[in-house]
C-alpha atoms as a PDB file:
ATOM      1  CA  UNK A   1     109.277 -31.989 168.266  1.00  0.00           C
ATOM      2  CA  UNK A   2     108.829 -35.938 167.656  1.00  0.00           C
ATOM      3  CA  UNK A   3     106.571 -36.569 165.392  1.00  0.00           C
ATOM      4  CA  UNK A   4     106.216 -33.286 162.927  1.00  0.00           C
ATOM      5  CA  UNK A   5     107.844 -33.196 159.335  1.00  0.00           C
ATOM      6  CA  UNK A   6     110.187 -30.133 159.061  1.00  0.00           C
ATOM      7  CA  UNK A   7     108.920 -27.860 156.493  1.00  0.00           C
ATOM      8  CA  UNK A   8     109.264 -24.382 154.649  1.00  0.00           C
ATOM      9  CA  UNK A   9     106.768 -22.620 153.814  1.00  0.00           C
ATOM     10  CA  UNK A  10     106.565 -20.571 150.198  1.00  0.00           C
ATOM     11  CA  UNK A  11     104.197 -18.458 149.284  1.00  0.00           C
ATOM     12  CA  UNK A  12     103.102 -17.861 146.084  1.00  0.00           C
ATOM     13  CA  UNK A  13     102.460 -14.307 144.638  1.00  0.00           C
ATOM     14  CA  UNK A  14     102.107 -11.379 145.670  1.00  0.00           C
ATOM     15  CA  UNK A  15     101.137  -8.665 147.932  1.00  0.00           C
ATOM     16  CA  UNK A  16      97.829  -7.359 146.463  1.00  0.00           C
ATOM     17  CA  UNK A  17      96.879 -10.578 144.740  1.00  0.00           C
ATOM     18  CA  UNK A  18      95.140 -14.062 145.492  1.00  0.00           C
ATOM     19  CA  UNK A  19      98.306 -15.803 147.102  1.00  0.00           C
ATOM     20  CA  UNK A  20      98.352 -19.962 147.540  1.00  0.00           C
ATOM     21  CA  UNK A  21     100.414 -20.828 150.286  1.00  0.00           C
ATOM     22  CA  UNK A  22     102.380 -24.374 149.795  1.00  0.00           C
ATOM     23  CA  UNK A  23     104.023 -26.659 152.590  1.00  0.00           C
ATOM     24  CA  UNK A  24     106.893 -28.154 151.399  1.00  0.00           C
ATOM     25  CA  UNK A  25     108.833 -30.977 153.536  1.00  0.00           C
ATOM     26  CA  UNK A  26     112.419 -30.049 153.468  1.00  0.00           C
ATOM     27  CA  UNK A  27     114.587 -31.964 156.038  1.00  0.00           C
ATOM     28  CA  UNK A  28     115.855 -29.882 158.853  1.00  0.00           C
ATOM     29  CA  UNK A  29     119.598 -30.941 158.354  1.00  0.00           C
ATOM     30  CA  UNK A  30     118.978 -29.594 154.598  1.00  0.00           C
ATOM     31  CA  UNK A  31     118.212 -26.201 156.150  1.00  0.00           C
ATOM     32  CA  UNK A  32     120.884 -26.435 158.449  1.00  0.00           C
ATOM     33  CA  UNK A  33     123.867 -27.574 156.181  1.00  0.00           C
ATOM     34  CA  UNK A  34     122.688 -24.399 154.079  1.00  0.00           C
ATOM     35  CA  UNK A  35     122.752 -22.439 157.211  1.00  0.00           C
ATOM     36  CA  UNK A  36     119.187 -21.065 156.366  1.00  0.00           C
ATOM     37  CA  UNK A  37     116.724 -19.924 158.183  1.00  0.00           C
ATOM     38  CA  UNK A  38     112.894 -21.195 157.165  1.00  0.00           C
ATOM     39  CA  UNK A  39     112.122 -17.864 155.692  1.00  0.00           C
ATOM     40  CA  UNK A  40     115.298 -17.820 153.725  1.00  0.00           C
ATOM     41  CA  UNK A  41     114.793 -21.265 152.476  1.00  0.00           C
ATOM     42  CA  UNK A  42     111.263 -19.914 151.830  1.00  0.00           C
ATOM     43  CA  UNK A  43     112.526 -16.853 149.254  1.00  0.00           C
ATOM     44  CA  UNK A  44     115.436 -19.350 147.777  1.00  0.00           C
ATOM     45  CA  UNK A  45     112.618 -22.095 146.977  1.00  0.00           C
ATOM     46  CA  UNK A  46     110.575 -19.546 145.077  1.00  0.00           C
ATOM     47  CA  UNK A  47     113.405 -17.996 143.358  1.00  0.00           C
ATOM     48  CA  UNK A  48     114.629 -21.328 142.195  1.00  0.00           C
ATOM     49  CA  UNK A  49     111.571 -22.873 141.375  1.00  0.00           C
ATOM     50  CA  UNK A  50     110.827 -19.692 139.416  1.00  0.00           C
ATOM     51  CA  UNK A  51     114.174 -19.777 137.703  1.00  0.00           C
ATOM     52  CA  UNK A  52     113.390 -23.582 136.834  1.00  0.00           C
ATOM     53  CA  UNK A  53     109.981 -22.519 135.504  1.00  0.00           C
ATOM     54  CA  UNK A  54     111.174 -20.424 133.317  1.00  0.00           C
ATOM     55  CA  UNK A  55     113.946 -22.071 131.891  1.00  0.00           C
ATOM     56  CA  UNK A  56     111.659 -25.089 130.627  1.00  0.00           C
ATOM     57  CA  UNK A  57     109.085 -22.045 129.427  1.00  0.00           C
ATOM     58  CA  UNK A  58     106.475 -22.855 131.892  1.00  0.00           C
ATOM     59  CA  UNK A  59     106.571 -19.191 132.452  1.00  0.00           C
ATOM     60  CA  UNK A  60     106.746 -15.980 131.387  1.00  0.00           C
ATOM     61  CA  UNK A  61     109.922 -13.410 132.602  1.00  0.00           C
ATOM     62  CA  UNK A  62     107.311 -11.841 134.266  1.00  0.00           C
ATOM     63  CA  UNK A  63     104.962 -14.283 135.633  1.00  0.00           C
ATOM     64  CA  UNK A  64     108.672 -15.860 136.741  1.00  0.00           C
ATOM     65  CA  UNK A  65     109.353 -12.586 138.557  1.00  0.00           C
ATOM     66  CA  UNK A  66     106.047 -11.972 140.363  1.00  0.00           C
ATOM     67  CA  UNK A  67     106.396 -16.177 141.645  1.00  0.00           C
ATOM     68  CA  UNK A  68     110.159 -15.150 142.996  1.00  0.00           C
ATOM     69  CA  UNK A  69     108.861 -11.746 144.070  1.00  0.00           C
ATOM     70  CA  UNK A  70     111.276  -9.541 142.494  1.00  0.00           C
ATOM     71  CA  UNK A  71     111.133  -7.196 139.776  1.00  0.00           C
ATOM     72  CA  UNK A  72     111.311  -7.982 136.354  1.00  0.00           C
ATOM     73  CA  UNK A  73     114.512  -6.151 135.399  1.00  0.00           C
ATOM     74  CA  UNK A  74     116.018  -8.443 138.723  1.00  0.00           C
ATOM     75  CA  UNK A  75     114.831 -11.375 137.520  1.00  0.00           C
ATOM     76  CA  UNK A  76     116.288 -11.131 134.079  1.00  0.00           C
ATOM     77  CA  UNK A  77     119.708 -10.375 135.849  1.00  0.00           C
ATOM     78  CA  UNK A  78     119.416 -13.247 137.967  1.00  0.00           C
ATOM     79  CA  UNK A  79     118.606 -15.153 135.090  1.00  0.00           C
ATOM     80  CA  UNK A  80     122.272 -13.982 133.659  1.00  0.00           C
ATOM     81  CA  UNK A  81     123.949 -14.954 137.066  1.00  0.00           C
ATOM     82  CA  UNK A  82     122.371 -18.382 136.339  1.00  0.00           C
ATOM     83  CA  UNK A  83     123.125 -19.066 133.203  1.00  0.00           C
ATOM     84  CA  UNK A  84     119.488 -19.256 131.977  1.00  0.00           C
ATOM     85  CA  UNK A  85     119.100 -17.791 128.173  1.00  0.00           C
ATOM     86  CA  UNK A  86     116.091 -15.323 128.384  1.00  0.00           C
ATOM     87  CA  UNK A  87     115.434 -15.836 124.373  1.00  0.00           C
ATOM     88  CA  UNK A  88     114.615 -18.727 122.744  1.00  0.00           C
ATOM     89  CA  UNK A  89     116.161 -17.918 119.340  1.00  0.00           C
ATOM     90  CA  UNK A  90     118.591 -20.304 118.468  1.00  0.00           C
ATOM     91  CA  UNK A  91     122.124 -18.886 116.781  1.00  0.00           C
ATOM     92  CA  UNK A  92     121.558 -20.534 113.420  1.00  0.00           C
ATOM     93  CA  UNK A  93     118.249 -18.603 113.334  1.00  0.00           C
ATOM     94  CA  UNK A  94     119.327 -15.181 114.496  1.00  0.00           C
ATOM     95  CA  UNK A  95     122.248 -15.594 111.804  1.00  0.00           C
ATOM     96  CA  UNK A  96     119.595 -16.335 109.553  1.00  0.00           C
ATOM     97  CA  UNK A  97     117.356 -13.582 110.747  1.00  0.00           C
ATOM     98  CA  UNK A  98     120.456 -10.965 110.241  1.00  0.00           C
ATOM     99  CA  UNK A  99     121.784 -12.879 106.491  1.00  0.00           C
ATOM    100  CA  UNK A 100     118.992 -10.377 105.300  1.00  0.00           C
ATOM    101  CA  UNK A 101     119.460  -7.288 107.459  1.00  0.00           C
ATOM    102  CA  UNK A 102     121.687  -4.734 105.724  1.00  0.00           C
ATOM    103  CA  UNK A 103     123.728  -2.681 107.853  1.00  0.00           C
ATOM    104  CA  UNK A 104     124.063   0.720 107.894  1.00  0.00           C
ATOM    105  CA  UNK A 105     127.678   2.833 107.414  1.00  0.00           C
ATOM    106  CA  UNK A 106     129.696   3.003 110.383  1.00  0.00           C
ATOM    107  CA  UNK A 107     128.782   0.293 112.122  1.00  0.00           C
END
């Protein structure tokens, strides 16, 4: 097909809800290196860009999960497989936060 830009696309949202529906250019030998097909590179895009989002606290766990369509819970876990923190809290602050916390027996 001379002529047309190979694309994927993602759509936004879901099921139930206003959607936006994007066109992104992706280059077909991308896809194909992958060994992807469109609507696979379609879920991965949203996942990732999701992921991104929420990593640089553009969004919410959940706002991240509805964008990469999965639940909540699965989106946290994925989050773990990716090595994205969920919290923000810094270790110097959480030690700080527990200097004043006194434990109770047995643990």
């Amino acid at each position: 097909m001379a002529g047309r830009k190979p694309h994927v696309i993602m759509i936004i949202g879901r099921i139930g809800k206003m959607q936006e529906v994007l066109t992104v250019p992706i280059p077909s030998e991308i896809r194909q290196m992958l060994n992807r097909t469109s609507e696979e590179m379609a879920r991965d895009l949203r996942l990732y860009a999701a992921l991104m989002l929420f990593r640089l606290g553009k969004l919410s766990s959940g706002a991240a999960a509805e964008m990469a369509g999965v639940p909540r819970t699965m989106f946290l876990d994925l989050c773990a497989e990716y090595d994205i923190p969920v919290s923000q809290i810094s270790t110097e602050d959480l030690r700080r936060e527990l200097d004043g916390v006194e434990m109770p027996p047995g643990l």
